[in-house]
Protein backbone atom coordinates (compact mmCIF):
# COMPACT_ATOMS: atom_id res chain seq x y z
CA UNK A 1 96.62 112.05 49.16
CA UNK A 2 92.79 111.02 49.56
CA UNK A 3 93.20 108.69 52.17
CA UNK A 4 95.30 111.49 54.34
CA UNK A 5 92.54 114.07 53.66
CA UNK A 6 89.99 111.41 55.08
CA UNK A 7 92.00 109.73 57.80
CA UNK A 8 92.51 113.65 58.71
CA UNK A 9 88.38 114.35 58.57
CA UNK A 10 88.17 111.13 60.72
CA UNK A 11 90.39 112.22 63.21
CA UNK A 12 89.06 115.33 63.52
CA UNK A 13 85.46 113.69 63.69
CA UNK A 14 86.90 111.41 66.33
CA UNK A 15 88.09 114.19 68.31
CA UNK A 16 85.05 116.54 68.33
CA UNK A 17 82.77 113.84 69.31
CA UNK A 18 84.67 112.51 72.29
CA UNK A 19 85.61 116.00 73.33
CA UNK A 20 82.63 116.08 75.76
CA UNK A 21 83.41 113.22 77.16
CA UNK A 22 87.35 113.53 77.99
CA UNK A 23 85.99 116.79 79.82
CA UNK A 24 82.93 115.48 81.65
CA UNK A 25 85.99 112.93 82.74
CA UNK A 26 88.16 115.03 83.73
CA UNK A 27 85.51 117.22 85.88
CA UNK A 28 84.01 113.98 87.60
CA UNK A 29 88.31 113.03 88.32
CA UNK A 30 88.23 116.49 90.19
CA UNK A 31 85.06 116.18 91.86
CA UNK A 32 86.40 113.13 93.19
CA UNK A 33 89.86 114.95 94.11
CA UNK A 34 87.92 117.68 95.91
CA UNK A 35 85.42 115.54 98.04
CA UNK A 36 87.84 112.90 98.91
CA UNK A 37 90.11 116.30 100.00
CA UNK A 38 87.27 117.12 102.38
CA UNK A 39 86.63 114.09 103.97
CA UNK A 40 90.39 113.27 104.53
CA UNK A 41 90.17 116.70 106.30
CA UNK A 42 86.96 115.51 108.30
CA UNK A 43 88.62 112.34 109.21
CA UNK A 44 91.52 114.21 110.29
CA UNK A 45 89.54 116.99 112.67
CA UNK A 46 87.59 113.79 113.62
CA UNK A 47 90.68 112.00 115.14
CA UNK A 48 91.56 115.48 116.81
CA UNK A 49 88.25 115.41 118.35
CA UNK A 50 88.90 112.32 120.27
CA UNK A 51 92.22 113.08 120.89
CA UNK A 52 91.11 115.93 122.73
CA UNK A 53 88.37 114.31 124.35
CA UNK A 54 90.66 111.76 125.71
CA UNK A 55 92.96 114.18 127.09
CA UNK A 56 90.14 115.87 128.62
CA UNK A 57 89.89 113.15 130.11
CA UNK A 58 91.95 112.15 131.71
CA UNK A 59 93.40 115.66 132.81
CA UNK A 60 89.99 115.21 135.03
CA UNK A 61 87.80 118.14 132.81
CA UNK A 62 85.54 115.33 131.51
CA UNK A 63 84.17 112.96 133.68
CA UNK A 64 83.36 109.09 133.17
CA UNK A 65 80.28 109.04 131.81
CA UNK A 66 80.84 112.17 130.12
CA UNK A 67 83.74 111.13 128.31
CA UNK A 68 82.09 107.48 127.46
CA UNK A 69 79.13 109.07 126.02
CA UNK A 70 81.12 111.46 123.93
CA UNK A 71 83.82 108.90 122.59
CA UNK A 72 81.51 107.03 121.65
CA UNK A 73 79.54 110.02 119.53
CA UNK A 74 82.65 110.95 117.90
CA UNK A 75 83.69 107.40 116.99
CA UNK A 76 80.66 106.58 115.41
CA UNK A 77 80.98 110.06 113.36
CA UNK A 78 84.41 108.93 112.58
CA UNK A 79 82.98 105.29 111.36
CA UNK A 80 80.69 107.51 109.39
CA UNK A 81 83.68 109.51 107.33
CA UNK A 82 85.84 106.37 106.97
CA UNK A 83 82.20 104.73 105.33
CA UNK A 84 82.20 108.06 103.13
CA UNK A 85 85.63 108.07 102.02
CA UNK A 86 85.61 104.22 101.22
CA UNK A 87 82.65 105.00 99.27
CA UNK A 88 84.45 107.75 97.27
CA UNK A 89 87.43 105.50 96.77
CA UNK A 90 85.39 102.73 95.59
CA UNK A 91 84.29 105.14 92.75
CA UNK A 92 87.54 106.36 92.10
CA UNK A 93 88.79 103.20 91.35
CA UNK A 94 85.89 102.10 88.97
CA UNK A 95 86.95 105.38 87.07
């Protein structure tokens, strides 16, 4: 009967002490959810950017130089995000 009475206080111990911790875990886990959300949506307008650059294109609205200067602006934005997001999965994983 003792040793249930204390392996119950222990567990209970156990349980309020680590209690911060399970939740700072959890809210980090969605933090993580949420920003790697918003760059996979970044990423995604990004690619629709060029997309609709190229197509601009070469429908004749942009011309040569135009269209070099801004593919390459939006590609190197879109290096940027995929830096970002391999950042944020990098963390992820060490989680």
């Amino acid at each position: 009967m003792e040793f249930a009475l204390i392996l119950l206080v222990v567990a209970g111990a156990v349980l309020l002490v680590t209690g911060p911790l399970r939740e700072s875990a959890r809210a980090a886990d969605e933090n993580l959810e949420a920003e790697l959300a918003e760059l996979e949506a970044a990423k995604e307008a990004k690619y629709r950017e060029i997309r609709d650059a190229d197509l601009d294109h070469r429908t004749g609205k942009l011309s040569d130089g135009d269209w070099r200067s801004l593919d390459r602006t939006l590609r190197a934005e879109a290096v940027e995000i995929l830096k970002r997001l391999d950042g944020v999965y990098e963390r992820a994983e060490a989680l």
